[in-house]
C-alpha atoms as a PDB file:
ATOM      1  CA  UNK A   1     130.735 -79.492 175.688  1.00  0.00           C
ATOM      2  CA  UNK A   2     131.857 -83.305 174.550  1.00  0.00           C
ATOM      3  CA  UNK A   3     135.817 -82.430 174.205  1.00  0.00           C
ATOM      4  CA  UNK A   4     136.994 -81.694 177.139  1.00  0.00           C
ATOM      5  CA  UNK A   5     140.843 -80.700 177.159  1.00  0.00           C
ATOM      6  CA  UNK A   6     142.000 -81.384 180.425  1.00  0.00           C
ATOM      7  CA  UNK A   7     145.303 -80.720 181.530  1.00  0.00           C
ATOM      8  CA  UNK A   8     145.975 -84.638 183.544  1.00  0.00           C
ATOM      9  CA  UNK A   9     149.415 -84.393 183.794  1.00  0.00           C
ATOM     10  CA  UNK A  10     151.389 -80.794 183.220  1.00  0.00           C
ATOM     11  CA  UNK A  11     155.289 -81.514 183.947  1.00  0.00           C
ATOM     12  CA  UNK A  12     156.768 -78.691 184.749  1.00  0.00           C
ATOM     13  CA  UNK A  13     159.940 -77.980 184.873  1.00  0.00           C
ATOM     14  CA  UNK A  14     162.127 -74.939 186.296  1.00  0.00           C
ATOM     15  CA  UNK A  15     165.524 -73.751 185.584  1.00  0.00           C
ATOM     16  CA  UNK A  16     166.823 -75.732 188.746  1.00  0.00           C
ATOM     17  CA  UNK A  17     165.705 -79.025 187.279  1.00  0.00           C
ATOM     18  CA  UNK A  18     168.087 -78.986 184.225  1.00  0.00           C
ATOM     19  CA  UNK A  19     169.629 -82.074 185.227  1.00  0.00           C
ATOM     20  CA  UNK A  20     169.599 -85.034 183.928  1.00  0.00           C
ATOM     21  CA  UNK A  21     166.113 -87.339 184.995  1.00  0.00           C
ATOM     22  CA  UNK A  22     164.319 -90.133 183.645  1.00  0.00           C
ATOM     23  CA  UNK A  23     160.732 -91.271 185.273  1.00  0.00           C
ATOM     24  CA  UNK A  24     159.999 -93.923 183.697  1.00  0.00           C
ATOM     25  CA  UNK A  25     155.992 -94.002 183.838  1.00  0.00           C
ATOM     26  CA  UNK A  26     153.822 -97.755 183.788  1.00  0.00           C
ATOM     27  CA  UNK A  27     150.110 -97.763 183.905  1.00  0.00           C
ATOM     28  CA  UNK A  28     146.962-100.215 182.769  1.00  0.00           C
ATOM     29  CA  UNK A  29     144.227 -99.150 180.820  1.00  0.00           C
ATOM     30  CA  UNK A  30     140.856-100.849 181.204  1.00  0.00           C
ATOM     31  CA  UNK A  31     138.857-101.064 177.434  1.00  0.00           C
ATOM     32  CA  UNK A  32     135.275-100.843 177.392  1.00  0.00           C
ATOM     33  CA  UNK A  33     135.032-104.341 176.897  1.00  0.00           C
ATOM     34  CA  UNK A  34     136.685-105.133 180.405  1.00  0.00           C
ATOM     35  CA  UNK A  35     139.562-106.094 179.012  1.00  0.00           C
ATOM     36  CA  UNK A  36     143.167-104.278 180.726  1.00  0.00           C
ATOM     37  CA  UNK A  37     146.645-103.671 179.286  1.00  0.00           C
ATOM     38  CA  UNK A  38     149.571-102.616 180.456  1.00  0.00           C
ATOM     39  CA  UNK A  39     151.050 -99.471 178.832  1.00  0.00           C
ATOM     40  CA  UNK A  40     154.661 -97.551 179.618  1.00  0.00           C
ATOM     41  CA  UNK A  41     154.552 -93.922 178.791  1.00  0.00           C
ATOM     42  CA  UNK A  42     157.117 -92.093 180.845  1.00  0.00           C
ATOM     43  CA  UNK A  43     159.473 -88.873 180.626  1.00  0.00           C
ATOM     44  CA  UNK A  44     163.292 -88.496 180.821  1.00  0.00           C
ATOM     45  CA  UNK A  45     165.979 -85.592 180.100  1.00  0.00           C
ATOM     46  CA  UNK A  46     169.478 -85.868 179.197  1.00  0.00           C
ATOM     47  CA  UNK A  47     171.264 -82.351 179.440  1.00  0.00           C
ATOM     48  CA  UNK A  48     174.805 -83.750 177.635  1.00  0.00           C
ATOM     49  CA  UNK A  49     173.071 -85.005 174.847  1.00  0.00           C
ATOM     50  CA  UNK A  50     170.201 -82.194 174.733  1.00  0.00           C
ATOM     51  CA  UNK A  51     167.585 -85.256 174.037  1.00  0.00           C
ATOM     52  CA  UNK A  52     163.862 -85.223 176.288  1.00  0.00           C
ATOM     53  CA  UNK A  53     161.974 -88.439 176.382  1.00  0.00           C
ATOM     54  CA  UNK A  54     158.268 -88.680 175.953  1.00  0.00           C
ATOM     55  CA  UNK A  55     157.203 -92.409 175.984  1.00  0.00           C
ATOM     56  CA  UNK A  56     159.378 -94.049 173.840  1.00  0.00           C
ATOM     57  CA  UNK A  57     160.062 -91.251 171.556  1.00  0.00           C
ATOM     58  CA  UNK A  58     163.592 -89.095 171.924  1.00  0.00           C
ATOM     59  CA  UNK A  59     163.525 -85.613 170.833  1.00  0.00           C
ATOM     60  CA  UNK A  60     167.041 -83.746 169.921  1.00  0.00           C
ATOM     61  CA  UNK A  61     166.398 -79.993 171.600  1.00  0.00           C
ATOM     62  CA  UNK A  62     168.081 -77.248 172.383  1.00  0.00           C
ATOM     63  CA  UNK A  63     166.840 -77.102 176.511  1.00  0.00           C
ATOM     64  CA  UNK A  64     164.667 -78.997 178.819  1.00  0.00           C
ATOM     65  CA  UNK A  65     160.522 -77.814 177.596  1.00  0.00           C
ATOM     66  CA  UNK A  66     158.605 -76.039 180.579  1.00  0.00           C
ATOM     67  CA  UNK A  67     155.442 -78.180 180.402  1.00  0.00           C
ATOM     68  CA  UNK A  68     153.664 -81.231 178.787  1.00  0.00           C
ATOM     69  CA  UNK A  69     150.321 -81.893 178.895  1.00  0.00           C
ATOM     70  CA  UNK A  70     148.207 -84.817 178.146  1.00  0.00           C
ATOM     71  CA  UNK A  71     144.821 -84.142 176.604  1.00  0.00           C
ATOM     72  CA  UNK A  72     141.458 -86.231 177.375  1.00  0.00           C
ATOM     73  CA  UNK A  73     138.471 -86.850 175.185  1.00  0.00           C
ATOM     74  CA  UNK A  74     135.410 -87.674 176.277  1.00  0.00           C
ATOM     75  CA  UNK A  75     132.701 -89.675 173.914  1.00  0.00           C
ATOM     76  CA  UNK A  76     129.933 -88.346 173.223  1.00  0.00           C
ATOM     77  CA  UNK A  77     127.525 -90.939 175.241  1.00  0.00           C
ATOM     78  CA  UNK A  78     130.298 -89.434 178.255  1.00  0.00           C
ATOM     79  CA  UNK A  79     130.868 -93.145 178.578  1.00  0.00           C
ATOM     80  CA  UNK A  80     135.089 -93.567 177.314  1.00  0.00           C
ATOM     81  CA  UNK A  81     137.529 -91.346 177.109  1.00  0.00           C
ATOM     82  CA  UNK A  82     140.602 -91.448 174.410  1.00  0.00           C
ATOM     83  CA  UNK A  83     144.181 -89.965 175.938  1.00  0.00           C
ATOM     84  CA  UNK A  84     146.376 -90.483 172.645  1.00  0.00           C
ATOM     85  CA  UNK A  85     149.120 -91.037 174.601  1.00  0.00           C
ATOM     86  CA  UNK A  86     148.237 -93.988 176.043  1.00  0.00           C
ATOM     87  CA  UNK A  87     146.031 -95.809 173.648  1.00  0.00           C
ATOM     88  CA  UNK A  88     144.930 -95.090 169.571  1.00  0.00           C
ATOM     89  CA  UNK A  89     141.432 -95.802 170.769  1.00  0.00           C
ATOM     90  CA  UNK A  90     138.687 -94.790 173.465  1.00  0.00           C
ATOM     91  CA  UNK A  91     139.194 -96.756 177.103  1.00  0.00           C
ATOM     92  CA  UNK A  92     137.198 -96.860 179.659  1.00  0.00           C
ATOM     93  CA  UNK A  93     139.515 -95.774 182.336  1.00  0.00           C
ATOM     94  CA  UNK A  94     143.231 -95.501 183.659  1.00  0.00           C
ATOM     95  CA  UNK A  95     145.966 -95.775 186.284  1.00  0.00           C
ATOM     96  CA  UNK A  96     149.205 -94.564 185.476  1.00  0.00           C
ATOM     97  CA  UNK A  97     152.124 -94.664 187.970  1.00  0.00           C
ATOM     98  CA  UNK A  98     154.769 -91.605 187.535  1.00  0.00           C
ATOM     99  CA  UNK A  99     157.576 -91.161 190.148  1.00  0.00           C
ATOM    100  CA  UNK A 100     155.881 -90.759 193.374  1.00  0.00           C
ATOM    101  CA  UNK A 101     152.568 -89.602 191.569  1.00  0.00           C
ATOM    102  CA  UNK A 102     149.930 -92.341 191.072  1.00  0.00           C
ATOM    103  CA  UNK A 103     147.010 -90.733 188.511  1.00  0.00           C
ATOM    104  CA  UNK A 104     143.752 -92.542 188.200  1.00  0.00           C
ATOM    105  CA  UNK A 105     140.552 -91.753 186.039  1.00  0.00           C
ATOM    106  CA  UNK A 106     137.842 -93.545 186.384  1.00  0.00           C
ATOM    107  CA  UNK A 107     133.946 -92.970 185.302  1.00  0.00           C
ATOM    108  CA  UNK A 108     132.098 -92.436 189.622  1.00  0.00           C
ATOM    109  CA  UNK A 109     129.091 -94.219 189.520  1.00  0.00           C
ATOM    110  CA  UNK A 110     126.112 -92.453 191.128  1.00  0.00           C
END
């Protein structure tokens, strides 16, 4: 199978985290050409004014959502992968700092 959906990163959240938060997420992605960019794609919640934050989008809703997840792609020659999130393109790999959590992907050579 060449799509692979992948859940990366599923925030969840319970009915004790209703408060406010706001994690604000920086990574690099690497392009296939070598080349690296810096990219900000983090999460925040504001209970008073009902608003979640998913990058640099704001979203008016009602409560806090129970999960995100971020999809991966995989090319067909298995050799890129496109996460929509962070990029409107295939990349070669990622490292994305969240909080505490540091997520990397990255092709293992063999």
């Amino acid at each position: 199978m060449k799509i692979i959906k992948l859940l990366c990163l599923s925030v969840l959240f319970s009915a004790s985290a209703m408060a406010n938060f706001d994690f604000d997420g920086k990574g690099t992605i690497t392009y296939p050409t070598g080349l690296s960019k810096d990219f900000a794609f983090g999460f925040a919640w504001d209970k008073t004014q009902k608003q979640f934050r998913i990058g640099n989008k704001h979203y008016d809703m009602s409560s806090l959502p129970e999960s995100y997840s971020i999809a991966l792609t995989l090319s067909k020659d298995e050799s890129k992968v496109w996460a929509q999130e962070f990029n409107a393109g295939f990349i070669e790999s990622f490292e994305w700092q969240l909080a505490d959590q540091k997520i990397t992907l990255k092709k293992k050579k063999v």
